[in-house]
Every structure is written in structure tokens, then in C-alpha cells.
Protein backbone atom coordinates (compact mmCIF):
# COMPACT_ATOMS: atom_id res chain seq x y z
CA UNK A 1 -24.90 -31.36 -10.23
CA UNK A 2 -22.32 -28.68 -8.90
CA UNK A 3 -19.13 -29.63 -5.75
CA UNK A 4 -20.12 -29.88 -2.06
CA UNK A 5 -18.64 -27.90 -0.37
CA UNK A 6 -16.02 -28.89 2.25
CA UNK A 7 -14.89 -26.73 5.77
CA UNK A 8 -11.64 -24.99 5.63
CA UNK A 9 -8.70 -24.47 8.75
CA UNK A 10 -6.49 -22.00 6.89
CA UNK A 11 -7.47 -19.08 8.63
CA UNK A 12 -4.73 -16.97 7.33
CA UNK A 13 -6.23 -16.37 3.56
CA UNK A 14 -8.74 -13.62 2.45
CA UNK A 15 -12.44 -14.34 2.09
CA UNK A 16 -11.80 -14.34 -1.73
CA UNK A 17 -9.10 -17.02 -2.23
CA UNK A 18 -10.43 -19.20 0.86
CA UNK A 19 -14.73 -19.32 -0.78
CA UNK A 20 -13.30 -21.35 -3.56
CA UNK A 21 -14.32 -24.87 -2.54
CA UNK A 22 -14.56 -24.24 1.13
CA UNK A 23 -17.43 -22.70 3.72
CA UNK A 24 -16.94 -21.80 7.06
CA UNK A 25 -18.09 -19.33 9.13
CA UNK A 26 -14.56 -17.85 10.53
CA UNK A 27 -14.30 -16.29 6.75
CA UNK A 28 -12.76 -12.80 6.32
CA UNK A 29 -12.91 -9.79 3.62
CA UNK A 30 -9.94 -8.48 1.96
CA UNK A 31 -8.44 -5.62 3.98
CA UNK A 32 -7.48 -2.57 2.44
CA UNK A 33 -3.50 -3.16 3.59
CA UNK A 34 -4.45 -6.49 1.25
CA UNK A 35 -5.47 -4.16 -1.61
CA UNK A 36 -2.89 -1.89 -1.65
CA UNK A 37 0.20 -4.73 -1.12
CA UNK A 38 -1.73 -6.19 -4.08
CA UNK A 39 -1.79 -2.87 -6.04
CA UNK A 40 1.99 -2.98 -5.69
CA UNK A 41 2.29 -6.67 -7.26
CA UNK A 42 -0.04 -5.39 -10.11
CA UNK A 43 2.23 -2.44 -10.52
CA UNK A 44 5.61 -3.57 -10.38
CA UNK A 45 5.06 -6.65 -11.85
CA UNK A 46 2.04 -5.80 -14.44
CA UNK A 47 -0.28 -8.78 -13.20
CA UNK A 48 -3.81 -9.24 -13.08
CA UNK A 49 -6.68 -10.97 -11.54
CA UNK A 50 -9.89 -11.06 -10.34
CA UNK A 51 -8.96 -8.13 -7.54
CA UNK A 52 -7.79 -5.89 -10.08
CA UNK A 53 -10.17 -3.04 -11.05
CA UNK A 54 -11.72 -4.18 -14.81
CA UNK A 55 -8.79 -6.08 -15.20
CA UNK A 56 -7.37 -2.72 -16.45
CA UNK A 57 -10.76 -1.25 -17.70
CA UNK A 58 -13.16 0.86 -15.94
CA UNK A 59 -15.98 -0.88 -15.22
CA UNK A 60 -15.51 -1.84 -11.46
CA UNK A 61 -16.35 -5.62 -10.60
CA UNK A 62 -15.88 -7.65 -13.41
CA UNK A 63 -18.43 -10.38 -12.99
CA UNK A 64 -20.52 -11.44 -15.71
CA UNK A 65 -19.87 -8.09 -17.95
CA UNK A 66 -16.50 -8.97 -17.47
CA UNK A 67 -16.30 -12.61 -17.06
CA UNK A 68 -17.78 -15.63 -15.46
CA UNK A 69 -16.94 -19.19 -14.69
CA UNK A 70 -18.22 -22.36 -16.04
CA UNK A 71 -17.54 -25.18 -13.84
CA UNK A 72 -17.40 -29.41 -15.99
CA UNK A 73 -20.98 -29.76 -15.36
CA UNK A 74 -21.92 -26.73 -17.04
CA UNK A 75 -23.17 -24.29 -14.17
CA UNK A 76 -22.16 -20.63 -14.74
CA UNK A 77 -21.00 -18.86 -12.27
CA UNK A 78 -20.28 -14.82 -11.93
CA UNK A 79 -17.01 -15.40 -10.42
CA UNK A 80 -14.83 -18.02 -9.45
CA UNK A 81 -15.42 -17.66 -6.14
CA UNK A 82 -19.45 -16.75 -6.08
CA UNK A 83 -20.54 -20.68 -6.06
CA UNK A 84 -24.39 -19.22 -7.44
CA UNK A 85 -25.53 -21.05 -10.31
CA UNK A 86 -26.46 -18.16 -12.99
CA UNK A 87 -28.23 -21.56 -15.27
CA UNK A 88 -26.73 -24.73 -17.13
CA UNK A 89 -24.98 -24.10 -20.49
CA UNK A 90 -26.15 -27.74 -21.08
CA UNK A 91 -29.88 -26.73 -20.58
CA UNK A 92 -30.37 -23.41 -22.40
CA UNK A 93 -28.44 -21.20 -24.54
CA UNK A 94 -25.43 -19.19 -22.36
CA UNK A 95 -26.77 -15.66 -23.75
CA UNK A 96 -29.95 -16.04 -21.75
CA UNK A 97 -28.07 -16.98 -18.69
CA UNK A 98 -25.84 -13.76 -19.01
CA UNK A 99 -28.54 -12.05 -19.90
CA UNK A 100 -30.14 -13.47 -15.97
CA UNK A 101 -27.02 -12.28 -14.41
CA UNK A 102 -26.55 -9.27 -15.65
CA UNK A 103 -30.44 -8.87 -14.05
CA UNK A 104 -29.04 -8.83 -10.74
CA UNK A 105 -27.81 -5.74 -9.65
CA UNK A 106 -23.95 -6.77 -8.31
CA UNK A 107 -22.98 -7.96 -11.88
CA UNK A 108 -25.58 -5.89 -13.80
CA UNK A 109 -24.68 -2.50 -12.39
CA UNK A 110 -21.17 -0.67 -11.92
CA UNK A 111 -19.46 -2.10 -8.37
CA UNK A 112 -16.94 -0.41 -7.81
CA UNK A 113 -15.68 -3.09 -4.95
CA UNK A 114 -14.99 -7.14 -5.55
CA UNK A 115 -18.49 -7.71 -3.69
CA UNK A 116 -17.22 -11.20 -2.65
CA UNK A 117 -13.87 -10.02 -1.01
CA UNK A 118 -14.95 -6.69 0.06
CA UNK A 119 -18.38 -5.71 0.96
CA UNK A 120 -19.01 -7.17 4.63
CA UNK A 121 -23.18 -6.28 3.96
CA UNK A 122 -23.01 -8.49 0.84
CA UNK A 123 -21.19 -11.20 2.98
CA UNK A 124 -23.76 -11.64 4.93
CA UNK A 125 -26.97 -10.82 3.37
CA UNK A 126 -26.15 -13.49 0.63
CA UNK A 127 -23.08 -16.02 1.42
CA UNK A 128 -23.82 -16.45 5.22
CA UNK A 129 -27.16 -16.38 4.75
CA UNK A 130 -28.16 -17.95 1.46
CA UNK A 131 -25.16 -20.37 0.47
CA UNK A 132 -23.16 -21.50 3.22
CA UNK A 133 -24.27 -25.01 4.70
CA UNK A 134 -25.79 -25.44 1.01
CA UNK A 135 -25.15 -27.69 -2.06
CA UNK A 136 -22.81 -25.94 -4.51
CA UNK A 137 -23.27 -24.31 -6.69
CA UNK A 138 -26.82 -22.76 -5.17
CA UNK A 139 -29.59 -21.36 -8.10
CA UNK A 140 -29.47 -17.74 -8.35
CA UNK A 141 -33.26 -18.03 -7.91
CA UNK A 142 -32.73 -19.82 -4.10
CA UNK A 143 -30.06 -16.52 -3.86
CA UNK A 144 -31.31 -13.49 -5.24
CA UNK A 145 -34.88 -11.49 -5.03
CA UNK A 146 -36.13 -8.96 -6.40
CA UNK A 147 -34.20 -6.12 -4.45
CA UNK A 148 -31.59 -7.64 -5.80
CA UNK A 149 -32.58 -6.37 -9.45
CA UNK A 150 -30.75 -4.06 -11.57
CA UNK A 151 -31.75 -0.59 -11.73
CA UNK A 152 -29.44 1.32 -13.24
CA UNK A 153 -27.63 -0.85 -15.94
CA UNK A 154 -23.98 -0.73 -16.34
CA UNK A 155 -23.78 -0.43 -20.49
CA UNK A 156 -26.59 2.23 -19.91
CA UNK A 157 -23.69 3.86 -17.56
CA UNK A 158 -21.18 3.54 -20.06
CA UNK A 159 -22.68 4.86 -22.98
CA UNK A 160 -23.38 8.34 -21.03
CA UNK A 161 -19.79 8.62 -20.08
């Protein structure tokens, strides 16, 4: 199905360029000083990517209402670097597997931090705990329970603003 994962030595890389592909325990989140060198880049040299707020929109995190990923054997995946299989383009239709991500709270509801690269209590609640030392990409279902739901959804936000 999905990549196995495989241990990485570069300790020198964030948390959000070092997840793709690799699992270790000796990860670390994007520091602010990371942020706002990065905000500089984005500035001076008008780039984007997965750090930068809506990708120039205001809707916080991007993933799934923003973007996903689908990897060659068809799992879809919020982010790039959230190895959580959201379903299998080749086994249902890919509005109902939106539609299942969008039910979980962190891509259903307005973050306004890269969850991934920035928020330590996501870290571990759900990578350490759920996905490392796992099969990639893991089922949203092995990854996510029910207070994980969305409450408050993000287009229901946006259309009050």
C-alpha cells in the first residue's frame, strides 16, 4: 500500500521538512526564529509553501480546505508531510474522502498554526503516539477519534466573516 518509513540522522532540519519519509524520535517543531527568517524569504522574494499562512489567504492551515497530497498508490494525504491516509482515490470517489478529512477538526476547522511543524501537543498526541514505528501512510481511522471531530467548521467560519 503506502512507503515504510525509514530513520533519519539529519538532526539539523525542522520537524516539517525532516517527517517526509523519515521517523525518529529526536524530531523537532519549527521555531519561531524559523518562522520569521522564513517570513523574510516569503517577503523579499514573494515565495510560498506549505509554512506560509493560506498560501496568501486567510484561512490558517491549509490542509485539506486548502490542499492535500496524493501519493502513486492513491492514498490522500492532508499534507505532504502528515503520512495519515484520509482513503484511496482508487477505492471510492475523492469528494467523500475530503469530505472525511475535513471531519477532523485540524483540517476541518480554522488552525491558525502548521499543526505538523508547530503544535508540540499535536506532536505527540498523534505522530509519536499514533504513527511513528507504523506502516505509512497510517488510516485516519487507526489516527483520529472522536475528540478529534470538527465542531466548529471552517466554511461555517468564513461565511460569518
Amino acid at each position: 500500500m503506502g512507503t515504510r518509513s525509514r530513520p533519519c540522522n539529519d538532526g539539523a532540519l525542522p520537524t516539517s521538512v525532516r517527517y517526509e519519509g523519515c521517523i525518529d524520535n529526536n524530531s523537532r517543531e519549527v521555531q519561531g526564529s524559523d518562522l520569521y527568517y522564513f517570513r523574510q524569504l516569503e517577503q523579499k522574494y514573494r515565495l510560498f509553501s506549505h509554512l506560509t499562512p493560506g498560501y496568501g489567504l486567510d484561512m490558517g492551515c491549509i490542509a485539506v480546505k486548502g490542499m492535500f497530497s496524493v501519493t502513486q498508490f492513491g492514498d490522500v494525504l492532508p499534507c505532504p508531510y502528515m503520512h495519515v491516509s484520509l482513503g484511496n482515490i482508487f477505492s471510492e470517489p475523492l469528494q467523500d474522502i475530503v469530505q472525511r478529512g475535513l471531519g477532523y477538526k485540524y483540517f476541518g476547522e480554522r488552525m491558525e498554526t502548521c499543526v505538523i511543524a508547530q503544535d508540540r501537543n499535536f506532536f505527540k498526541k498523534i505522530l509519536e503516539n499514533k504513527i511513528y514505528d507504523k506502516p505509512l501512510p497510517v488510516a485516519c481511522a487507526d489516527v483520529f477519534t472522536d475528540e478529534d471531530k470538527t465542531k466548529i467548521p471552517f466554511n461555517t467560519v468564513m461565511k460569518s466573516l
